[in-house]
Protein backbone atom coordinates (compact mmCIF):
# COMPACT_ATOMS: atom_id res chain seq x y z
CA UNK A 1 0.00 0.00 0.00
CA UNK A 2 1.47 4.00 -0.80
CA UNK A 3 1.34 6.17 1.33
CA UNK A 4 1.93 9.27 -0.30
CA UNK A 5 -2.07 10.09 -0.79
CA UNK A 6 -1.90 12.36 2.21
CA UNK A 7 1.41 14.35 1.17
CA UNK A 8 1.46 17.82 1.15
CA UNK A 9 2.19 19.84 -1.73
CA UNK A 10 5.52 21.04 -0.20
CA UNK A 11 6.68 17.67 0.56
CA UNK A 12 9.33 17.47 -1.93
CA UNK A 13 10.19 20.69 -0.32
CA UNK A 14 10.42 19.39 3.30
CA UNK A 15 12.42 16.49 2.26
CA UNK A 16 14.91 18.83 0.14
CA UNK A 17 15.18 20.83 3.76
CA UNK A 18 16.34 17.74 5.54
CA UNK A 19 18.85 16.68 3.25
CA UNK A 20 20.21 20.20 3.79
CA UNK A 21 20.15 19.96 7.42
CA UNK A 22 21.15 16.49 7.09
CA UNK A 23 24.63 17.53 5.40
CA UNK A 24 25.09 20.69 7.65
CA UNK A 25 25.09 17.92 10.71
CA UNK A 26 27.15 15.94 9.28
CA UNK A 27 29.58 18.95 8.40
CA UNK A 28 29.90 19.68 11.73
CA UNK A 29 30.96 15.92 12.51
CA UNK A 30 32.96 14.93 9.66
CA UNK A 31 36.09 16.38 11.05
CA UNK A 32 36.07 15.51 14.17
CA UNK A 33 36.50 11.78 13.78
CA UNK A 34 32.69 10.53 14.46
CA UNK A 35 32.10 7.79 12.16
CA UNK A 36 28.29 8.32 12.76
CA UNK A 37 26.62 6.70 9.80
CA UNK A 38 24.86 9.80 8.54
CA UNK A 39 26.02 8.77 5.08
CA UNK A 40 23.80 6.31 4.74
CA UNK A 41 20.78 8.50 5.33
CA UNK A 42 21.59 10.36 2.17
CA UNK A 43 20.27 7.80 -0.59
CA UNK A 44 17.24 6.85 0.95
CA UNK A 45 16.14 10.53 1.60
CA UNK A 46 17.12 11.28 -2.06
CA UNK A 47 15.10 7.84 -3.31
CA UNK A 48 12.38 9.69 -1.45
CA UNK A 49 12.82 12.84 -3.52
CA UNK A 50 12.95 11.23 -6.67
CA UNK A 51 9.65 9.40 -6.18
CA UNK A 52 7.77 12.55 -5.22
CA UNK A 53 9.16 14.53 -8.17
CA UNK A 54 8.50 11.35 -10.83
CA UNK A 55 5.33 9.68 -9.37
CA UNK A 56 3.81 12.25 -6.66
CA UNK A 57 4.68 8.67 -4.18
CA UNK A 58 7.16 8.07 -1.69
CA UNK A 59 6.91 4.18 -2.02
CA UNK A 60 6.00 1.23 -0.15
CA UNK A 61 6.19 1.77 3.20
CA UNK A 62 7.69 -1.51 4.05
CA UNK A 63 10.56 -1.00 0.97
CA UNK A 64 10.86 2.76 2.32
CA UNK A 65 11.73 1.44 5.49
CA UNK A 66 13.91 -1.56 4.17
CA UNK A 67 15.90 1.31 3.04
CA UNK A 68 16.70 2.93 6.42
CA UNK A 69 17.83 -0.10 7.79
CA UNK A 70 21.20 0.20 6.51
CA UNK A 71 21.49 3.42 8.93
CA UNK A 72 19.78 1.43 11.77
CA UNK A 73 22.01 -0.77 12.16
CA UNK A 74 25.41 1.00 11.88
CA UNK A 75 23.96 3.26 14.27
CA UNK A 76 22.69 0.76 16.80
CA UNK A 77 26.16 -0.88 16.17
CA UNK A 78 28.24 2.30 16.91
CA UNK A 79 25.82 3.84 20.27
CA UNK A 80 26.53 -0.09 21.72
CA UNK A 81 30.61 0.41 20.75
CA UNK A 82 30.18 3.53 22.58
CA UNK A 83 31.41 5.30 19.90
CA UNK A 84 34.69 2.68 19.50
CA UNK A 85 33.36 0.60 17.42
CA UNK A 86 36.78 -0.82 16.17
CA UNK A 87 37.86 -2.13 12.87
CA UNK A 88 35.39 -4.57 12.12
CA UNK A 89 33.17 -1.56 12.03
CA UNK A 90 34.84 0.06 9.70
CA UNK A 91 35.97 -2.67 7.12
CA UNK A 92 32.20 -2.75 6.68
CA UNK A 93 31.36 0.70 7.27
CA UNK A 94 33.05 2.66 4.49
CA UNK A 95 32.38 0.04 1.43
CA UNK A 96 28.76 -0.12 1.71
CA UNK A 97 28.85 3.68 2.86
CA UNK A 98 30.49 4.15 -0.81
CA UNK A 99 28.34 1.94 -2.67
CA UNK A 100 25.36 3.67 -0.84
CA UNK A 101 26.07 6.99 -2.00
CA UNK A 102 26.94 5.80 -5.65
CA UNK A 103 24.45 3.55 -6.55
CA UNK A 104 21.16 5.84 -5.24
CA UNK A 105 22.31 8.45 -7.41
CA UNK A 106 23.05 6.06 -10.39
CA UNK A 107 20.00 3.60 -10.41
CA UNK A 108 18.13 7.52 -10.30
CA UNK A 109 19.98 9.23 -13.22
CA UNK A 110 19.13 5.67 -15.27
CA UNK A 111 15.74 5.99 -14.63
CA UNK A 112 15.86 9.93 -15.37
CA UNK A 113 17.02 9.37 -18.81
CA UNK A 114 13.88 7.97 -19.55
CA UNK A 115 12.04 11.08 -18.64
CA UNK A 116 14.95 13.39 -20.12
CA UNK A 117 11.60 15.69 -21.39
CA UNK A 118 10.85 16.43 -18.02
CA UNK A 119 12.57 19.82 -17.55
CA UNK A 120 10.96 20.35 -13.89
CA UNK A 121 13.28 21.71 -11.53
CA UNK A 122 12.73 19.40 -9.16
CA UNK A 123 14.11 16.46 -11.47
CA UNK A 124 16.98 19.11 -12.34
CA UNK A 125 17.51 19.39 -9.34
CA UNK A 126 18.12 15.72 -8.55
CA UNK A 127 20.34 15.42 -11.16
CA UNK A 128 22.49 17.58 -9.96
CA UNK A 129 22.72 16.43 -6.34
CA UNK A 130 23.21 12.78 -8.48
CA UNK A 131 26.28 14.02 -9.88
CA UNK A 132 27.41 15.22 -7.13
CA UNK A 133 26.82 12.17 -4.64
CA UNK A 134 28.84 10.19 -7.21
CA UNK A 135 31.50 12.72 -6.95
CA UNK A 136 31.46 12.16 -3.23
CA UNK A 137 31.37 8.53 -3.71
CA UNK A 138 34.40 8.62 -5.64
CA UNK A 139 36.79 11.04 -3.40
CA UNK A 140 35.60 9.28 -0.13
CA UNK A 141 36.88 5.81 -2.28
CA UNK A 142 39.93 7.76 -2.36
CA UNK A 143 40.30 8.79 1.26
CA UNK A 144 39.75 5.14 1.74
CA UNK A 145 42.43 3.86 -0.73
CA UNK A 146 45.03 6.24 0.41
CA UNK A 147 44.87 5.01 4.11
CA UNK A 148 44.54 1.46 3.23
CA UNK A 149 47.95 1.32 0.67
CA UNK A 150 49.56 3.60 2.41
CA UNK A 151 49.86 6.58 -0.43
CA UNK A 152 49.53 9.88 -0.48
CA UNK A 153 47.74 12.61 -2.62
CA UNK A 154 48.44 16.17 -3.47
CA UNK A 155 44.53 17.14 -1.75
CA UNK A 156 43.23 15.71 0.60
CA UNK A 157 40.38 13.63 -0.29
CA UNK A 158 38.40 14.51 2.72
CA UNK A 159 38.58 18.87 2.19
CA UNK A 160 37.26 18.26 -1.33
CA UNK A 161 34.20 16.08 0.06
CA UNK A 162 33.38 19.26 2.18
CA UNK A 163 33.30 21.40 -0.65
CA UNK A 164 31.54 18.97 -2.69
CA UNK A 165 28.76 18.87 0.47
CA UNK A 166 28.96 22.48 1.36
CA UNK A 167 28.21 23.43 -2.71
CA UNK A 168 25.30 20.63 -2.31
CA UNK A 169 23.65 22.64 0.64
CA UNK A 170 24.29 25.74 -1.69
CA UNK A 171 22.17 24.60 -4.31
CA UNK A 172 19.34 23.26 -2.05
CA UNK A 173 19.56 26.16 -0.68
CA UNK A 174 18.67 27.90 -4.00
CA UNK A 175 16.08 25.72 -4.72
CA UNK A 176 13.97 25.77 -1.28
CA UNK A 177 14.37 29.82 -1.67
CA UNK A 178 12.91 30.26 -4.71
CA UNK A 179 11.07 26.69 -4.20
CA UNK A 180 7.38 29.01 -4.64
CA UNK A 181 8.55 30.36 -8.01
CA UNK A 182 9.64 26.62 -9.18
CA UNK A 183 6.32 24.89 -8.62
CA UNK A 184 4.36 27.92 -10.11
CA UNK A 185 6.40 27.32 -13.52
CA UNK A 186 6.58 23.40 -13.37
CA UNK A 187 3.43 21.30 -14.10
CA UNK A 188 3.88 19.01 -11.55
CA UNK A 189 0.50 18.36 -9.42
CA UNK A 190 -1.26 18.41 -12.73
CA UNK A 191 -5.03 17.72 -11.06
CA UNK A 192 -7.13 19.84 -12.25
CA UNK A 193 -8.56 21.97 -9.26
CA UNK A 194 -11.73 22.21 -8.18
CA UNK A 195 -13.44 25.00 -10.90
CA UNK A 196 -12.37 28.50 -9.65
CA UNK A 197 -15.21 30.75 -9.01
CA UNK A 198 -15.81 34.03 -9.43
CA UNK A 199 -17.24 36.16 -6.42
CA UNK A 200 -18.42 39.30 -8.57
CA UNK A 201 -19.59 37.77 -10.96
CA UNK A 202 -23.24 35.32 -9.90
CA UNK A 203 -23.53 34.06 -13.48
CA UNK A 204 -20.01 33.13 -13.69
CA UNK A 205 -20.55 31.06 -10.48
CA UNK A 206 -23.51 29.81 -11.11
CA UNK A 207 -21.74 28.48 -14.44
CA UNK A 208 -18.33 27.21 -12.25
CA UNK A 209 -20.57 25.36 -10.10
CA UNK A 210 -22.66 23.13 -12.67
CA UNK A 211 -19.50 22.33 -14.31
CA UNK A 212 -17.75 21.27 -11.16
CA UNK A 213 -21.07 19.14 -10.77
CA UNK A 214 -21.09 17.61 -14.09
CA UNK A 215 -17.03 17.20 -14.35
CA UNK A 216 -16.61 15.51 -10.68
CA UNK A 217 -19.78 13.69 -10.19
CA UNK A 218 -21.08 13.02 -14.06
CA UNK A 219 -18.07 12.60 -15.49
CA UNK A 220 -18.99 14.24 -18.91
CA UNK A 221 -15.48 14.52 -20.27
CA UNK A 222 -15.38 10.37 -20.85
CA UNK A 223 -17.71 11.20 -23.49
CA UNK A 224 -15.03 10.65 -26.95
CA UNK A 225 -17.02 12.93 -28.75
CA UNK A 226 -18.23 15.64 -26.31
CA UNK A 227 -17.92 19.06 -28.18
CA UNK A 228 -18.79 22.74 -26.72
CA UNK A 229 -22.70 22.33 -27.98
CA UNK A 230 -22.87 18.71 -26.51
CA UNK A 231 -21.48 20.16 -22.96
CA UNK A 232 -24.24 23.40 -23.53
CA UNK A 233 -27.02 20.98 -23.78
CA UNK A 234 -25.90 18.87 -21.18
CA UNK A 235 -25.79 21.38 -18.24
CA UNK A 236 -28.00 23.83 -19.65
CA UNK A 237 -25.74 26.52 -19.49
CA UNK A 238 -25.21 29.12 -22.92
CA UNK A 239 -22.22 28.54 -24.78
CA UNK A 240 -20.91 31.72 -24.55
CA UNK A 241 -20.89 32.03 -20.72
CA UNK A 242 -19.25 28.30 -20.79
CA UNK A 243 -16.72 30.07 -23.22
CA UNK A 244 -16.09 33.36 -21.22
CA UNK A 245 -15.31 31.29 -18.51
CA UNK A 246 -13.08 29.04 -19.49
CA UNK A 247 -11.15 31.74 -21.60
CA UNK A 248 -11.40 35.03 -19.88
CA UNK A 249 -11.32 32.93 -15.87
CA UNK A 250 -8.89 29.97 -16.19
CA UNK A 251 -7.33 31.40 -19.11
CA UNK A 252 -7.26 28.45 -20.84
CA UNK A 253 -9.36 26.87 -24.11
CA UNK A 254 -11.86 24.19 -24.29
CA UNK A 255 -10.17 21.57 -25.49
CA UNK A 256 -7.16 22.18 -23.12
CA UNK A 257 -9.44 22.57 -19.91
CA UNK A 258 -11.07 19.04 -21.03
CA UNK A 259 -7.93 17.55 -21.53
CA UNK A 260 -6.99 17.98 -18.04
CA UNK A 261 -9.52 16.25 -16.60
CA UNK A 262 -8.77 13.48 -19.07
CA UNK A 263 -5.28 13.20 -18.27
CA UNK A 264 -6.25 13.11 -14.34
CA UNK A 265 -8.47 10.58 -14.82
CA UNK A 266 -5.82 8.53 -17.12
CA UNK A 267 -3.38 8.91 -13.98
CA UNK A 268 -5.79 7.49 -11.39
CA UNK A 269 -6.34 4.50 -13.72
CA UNK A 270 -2.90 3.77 -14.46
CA UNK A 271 -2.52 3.76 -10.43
CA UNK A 272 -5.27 2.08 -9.00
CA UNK A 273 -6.18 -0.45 -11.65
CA UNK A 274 -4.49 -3.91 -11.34
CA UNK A 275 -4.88 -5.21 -14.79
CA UNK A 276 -2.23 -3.41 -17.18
CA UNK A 277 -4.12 -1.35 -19.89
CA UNK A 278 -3.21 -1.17 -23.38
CA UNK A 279 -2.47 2.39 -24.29
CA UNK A 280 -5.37 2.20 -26.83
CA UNK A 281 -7.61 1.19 -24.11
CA UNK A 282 -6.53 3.23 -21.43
CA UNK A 283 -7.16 6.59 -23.85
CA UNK A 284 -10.51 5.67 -24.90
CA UNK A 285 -11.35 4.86 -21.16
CA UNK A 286 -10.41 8.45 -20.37
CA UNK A 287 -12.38 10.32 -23.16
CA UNK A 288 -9.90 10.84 -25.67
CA UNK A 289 -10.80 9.83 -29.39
CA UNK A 290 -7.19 9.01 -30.41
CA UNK A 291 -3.91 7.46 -28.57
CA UNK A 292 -1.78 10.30 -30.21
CA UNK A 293 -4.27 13.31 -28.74
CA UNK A 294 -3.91 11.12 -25.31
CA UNK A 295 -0.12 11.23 -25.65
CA UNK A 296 0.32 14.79 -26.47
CA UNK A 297 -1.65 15.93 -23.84
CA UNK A 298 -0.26 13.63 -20.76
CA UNK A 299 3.02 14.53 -21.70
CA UNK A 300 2.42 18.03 -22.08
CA UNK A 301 0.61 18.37 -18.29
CA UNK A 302 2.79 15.33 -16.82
CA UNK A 303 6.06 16.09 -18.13
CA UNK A 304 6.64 12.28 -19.33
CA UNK A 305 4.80 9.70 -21.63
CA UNK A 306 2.03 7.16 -19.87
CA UNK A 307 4.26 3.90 -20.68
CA UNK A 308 6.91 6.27 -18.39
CA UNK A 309 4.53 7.44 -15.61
CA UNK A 310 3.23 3.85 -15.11
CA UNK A 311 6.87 2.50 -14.45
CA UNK A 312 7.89 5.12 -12.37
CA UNK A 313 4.90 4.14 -10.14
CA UNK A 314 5.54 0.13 -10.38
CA UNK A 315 9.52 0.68 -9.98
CA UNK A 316 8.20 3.22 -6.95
CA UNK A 317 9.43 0.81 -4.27
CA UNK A 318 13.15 0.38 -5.62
């Protein structure tokens, strides 16, 4: 079962904040000889991210937490060393710590590809804090190399690891500043809301309100073939208010305001229905007359193709 139903629009946001925080702890630790496994807290909080941003989920809940257990148990294993954990600790420690903070940011920049459309800044942001935990990844490999043979290197591994982390906090930094400008721009929660009224205007509300009624709880726009007349008749409404306030309120046009409520309806079947639509099917079962018209317009309010949103939500778990 997800659990992501209930998130809050700024959860991406929240999560972006504490992998900020997260590093700025860590900062303040990493040269000071704790070997508190805060490293391992990074890919799972980033997994996390990535979900949101591709699929609006965090995951399973049981996978989600299958993923902080890495973190678990180094730290249960280094309070009960009292800090001292001793070699053993570490001979296990820094590999996996290495492969943790490669591999998150890998397995996500392989699945990004796929969506390489999707210009939202939330995926570019990702991306970016990819790169860099693979740069991490590498230099720490270093650090770990160059005490293990014995050599020595002109920098010192662990300085450029800061700088890495401290430019990392720089851009989420960026990003949660300007976080309210970045969702305005990206069409990311691409539900249509709930018809916008308009207070001085009674007609105009009058008009919001049946269509609400008729969208929601009639469903009118599975109807293939439902055309500006057809939707007149239907609510009893005149065409031109139907047109004024569509054009002149949401500032949109017909076909793109029905659309929207097409391509919502597409998403709720591609994540709540068990047996695996055809493409062909799954358009006609959300109104649209054509599986080209149904592509164009997911992509265009989703950012990424059907086939792509419906692996992104069965690959949600990884």
């Amino acid at each position: 079962m997800l659990f992501t139903n209930k998130l809050k629009k700024n959860a991406f946001e929240r999560f972006a904040l504490s992998f900020a925080l997260l590093q700025v702890i860590h900062l303040l630790f990493i040269f000071q000889n704790y070997s508190i496994p805060f490293p391992f807290l990074y890919g799972p909080i980033f997994m996390i991210m990535y979900n949101i941003a591709s699929s609006g989920k965090i995951g399973n809940r049981i996978s989600v937490m299958a993923h902080f257990s890495m973190f678990t148990l180094f730290l249960l294993w280094y309070l009960f060393a009292l800090g001292n954990p001793g070699v053993l600790y570490y001979e296990f420690y820094f590999p996996l710590m290495i492969l943790s903070m490669v591999c998150y940011p890998l397995v996500a920049l392989v699945r990004m590809r796929r969506s390489v459309s999707n210009t939202s800044n939330r995926l570019v942001l990702l991306r970016q804090l990819a790169f860099l935990g693979n740069a991490i990844g590498f230099f720490i490999g270093l650090l770990l190399l160059s005490q293990k043979w014995g050599f020595e290197l002109d920098v010192n591994p662990l300085y450029v690891v800061a700088f890495v982390m401290v430019f990392s906090i720089l851009l989420l930094t960026n990003y949660l500043i300007f976080a309210k400008d970045y969702n305005t721009a990206d069409i990311e929660d691409t539900r249509p809301q709930k018809i916008r009224t308009v207070r001085d205007d009674s007609r105009i509300l009058a008009c919001a309100e049946k269509l609400a009624d008729c969208m929601y709880k009639d469903k009118l726009f599975l109807d293939t073939g439902l055309t500006l007349d057809d939707l007149s008749k239907k609510t009893a409404l005149p065409k031109s208010l139907i047109t004024d306030y569509i054009n002149q309120h949401l500032q949109t046009n017909y076909y793109e305001w029905l659309a929207r409520f097409r391509v919502e309806h597409a998403k709720d079947l591609l994540e709540h229905e068990r047996q695996v639509l055809k493409m062909e099917v799954l358009a006609n079962q959300s109104g649209f007359n054509s599986k080209t018209t149904f592509y164009r317009y997911f992509k265009q309010y989703v950012g990424v193709s059907p086939g792509t949103y419906r692996e992104n939500i069965e690959s949600s778990a990884w």
